[in-house]
C-alpha atoms as a PDB file:
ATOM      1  CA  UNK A   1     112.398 100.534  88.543  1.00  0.00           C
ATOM      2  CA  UNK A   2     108.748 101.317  89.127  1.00  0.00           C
ATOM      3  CA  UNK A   3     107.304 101.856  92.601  1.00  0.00           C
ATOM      4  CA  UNK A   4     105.331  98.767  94.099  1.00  0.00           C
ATOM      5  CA  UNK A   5     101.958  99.624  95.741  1.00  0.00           C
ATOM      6  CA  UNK A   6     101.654  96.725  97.837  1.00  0.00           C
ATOM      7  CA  UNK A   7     104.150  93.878  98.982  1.00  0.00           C
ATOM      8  CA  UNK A   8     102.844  90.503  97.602  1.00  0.00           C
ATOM      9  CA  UNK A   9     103.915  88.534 100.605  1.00  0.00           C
ATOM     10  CA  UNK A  10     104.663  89.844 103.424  1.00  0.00           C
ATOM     11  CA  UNK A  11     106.931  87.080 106.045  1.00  0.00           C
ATOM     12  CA  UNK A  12     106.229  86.126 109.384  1.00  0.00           C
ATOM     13  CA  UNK A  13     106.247  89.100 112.248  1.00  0.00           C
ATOM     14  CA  UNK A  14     105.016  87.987 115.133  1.00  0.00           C
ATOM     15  CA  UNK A  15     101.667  87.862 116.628  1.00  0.00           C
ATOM     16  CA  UNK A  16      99.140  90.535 115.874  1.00  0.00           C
ATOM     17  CA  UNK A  17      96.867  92.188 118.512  1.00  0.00           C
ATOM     18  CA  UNK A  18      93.248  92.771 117.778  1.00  0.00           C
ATOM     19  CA  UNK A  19      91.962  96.075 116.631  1.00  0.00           C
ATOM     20  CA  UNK A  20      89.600  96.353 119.519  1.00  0.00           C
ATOM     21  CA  UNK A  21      92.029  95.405 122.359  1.00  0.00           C
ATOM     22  CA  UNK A  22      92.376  99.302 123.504  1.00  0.00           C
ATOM     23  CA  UNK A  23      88.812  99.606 122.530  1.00  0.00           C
ATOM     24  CA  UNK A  24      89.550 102.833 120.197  1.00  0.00           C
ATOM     25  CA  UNK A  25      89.499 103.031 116.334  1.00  0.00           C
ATOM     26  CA  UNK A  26      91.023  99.759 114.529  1.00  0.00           C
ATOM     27  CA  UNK A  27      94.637 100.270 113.639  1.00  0.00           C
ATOM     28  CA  UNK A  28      95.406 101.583 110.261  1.00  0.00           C
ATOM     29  CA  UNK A  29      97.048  98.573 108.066  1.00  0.00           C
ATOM     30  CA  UNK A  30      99.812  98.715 105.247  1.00  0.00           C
ATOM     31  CA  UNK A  31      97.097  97.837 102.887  1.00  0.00           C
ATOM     32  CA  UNK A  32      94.344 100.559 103.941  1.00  0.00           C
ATOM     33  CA  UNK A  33      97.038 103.119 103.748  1.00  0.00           C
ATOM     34  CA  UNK A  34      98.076 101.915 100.463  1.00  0.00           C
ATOM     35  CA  UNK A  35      94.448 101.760  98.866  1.00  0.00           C
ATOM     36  CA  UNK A  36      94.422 105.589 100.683  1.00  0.00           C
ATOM     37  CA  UNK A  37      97.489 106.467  98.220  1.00  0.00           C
ATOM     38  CA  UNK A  38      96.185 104.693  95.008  1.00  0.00           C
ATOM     39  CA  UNK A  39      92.916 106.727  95.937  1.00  0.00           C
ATOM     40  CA  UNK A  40      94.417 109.916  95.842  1.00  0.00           C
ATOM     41  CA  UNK A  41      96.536 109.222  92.967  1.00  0.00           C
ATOM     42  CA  UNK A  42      93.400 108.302  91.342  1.00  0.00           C
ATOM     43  CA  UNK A  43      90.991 111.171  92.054  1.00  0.00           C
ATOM     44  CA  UNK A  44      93.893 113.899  90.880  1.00  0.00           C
ATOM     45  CA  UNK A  45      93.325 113.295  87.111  1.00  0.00           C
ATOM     46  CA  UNK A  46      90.910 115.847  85.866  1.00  0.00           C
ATOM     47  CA  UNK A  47      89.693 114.549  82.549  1.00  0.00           C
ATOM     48  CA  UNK A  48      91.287 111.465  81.851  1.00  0.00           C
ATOM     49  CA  UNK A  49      93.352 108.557  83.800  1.00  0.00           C
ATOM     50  CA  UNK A  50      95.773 105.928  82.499  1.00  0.00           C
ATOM     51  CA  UNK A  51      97.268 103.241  84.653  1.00  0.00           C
ATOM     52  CA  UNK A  52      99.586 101.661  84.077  1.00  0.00           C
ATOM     53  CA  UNK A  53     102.242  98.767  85.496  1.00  0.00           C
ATOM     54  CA  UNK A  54     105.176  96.749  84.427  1.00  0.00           C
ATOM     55  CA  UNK A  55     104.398  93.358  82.878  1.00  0.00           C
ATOM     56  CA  UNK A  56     108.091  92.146  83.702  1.00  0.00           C
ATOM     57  CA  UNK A  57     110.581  92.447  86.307  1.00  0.00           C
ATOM     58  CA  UNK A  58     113.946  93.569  85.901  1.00  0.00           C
ATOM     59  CA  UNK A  59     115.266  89.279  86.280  1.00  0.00           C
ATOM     60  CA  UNK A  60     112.374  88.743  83.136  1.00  0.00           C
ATOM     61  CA  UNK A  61     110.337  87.469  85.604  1.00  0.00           C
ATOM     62  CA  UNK A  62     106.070  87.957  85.159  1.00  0.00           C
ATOM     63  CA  UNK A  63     104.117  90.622  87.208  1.00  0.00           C
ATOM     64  CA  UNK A  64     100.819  90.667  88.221  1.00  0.00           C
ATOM     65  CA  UNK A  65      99.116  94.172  88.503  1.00  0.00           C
ATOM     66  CA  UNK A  66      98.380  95.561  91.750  1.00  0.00           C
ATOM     67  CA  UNK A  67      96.064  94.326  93.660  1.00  0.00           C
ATOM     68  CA  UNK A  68      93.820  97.918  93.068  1.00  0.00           C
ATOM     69  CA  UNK A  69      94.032  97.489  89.709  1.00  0.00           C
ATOM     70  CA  UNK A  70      92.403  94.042  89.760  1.00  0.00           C
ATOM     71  CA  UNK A  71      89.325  95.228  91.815  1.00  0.00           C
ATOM     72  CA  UNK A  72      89.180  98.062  89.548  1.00  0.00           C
ATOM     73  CA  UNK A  73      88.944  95.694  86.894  1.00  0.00           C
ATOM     74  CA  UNK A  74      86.726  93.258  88.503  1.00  0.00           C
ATOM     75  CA  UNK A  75      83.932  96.216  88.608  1.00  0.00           C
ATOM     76  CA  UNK A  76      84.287  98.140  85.834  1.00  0.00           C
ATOM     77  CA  UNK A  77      84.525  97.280  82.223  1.00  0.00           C
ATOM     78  CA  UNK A  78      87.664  99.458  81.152  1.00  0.00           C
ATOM     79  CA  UNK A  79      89.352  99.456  77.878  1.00  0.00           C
ATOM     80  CA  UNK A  80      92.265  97.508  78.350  1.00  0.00           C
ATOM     81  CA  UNK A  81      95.504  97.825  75.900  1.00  0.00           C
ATOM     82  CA  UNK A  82      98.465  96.289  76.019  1.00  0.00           C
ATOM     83  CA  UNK A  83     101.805  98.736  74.669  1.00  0.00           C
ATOM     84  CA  UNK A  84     105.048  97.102  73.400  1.00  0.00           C
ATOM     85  CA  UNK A  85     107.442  99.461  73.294  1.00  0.00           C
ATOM     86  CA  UNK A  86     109.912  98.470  70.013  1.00  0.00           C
ATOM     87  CA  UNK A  87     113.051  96.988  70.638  1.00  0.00           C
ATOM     88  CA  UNK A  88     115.194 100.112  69.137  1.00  0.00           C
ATOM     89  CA  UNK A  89     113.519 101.963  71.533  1.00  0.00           C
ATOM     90  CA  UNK A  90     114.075 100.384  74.070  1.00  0.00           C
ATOM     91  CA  UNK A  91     117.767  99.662  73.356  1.00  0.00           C
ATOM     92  CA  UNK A  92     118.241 103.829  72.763  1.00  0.00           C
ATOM     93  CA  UNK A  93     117.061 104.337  76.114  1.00  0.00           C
ATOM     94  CA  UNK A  94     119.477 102.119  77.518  1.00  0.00           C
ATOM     95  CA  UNK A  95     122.402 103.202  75.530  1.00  0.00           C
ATOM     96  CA  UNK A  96     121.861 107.293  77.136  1.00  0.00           C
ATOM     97  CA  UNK A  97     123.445 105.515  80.444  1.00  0.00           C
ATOM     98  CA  UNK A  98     126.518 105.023  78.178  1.00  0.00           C
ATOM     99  CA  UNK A  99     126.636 108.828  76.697  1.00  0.00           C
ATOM    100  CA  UNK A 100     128.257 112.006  77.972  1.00  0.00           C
ATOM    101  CA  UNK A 101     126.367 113.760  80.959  1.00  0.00           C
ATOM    102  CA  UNK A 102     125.174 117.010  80.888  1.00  0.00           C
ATOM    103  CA  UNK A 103     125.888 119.130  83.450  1.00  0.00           C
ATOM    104  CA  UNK A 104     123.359 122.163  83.393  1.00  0.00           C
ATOM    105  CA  UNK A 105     125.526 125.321  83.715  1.00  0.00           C
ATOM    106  CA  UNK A 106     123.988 128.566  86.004  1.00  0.00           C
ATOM    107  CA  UNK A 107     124.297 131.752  84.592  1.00  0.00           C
ATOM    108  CA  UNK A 108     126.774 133.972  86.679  1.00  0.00           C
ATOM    109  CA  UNK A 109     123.477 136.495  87.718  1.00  0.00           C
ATOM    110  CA  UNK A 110     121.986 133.251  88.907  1.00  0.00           C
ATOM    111  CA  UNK A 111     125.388 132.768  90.978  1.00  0.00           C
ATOM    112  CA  UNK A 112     125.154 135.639  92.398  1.00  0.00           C
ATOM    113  CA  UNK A 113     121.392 135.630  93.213  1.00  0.00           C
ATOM    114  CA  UNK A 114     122.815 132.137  95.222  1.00  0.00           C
ATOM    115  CA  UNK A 115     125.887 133.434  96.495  1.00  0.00           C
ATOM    116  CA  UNK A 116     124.967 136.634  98.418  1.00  0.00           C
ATOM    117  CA  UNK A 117     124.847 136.706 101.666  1.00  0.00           C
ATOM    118  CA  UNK A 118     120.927 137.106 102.945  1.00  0.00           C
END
């Protein structure tokens, strides 16, 4: 399952103090730190940038793309496209979950690199 940037709703937690009540910087919300971490993310690509987001929940259910992706969308004109992924794809994928693992083997030097005492 994809990471969620954001929580859609959040439910009720009590009464909030003002930002100003201790008369220093205003708290840092969930949200600002989020938009922090979609920032970063953002300004790593080099020469290109795809984003991407599930259109469906794992119950079938719609998504809407994060909330950064919308203003993003709101001020730029970006090419927008729209991948299906076919269905034998997509039924491969979930077959591996069904096939033999693979259990990577170390090489006995690499044992021994591991093994002896420092």
């Amino acid at each position: 399952m994809p990471p969620f940037w954001e929580k859609k709703r959040r439910p009720y937690s009590g009464y909030k103090l003002p930002d100003t009540i201790f008369s220093s910087q205003p708290a840092n919300t969930d949200e600002e730190e989020l938009r922090r971490l979609f920032y970063v993310a953002l300004t790593r690509a080099e020469q290109h940038l795809s984003i991407s987001y599930c259109r469906f929940k794992n119950d079938g259910k719609e998504l809407e793309p994060s909330m950064f992706i919308a203003e993003i969308l709101d001020e730029q004109q970006l090419k927008v496209e729209k991948v299906f992924v076919d269905e034998s794809v997509i039924a491969e994928f979930n077959a591996l979950q069904f096939g033999k693992q693979v259990i990577p083997q170390i090489e006995e030097i690499e044992k021994e690199f591991i093994i002896r005492p420092a």
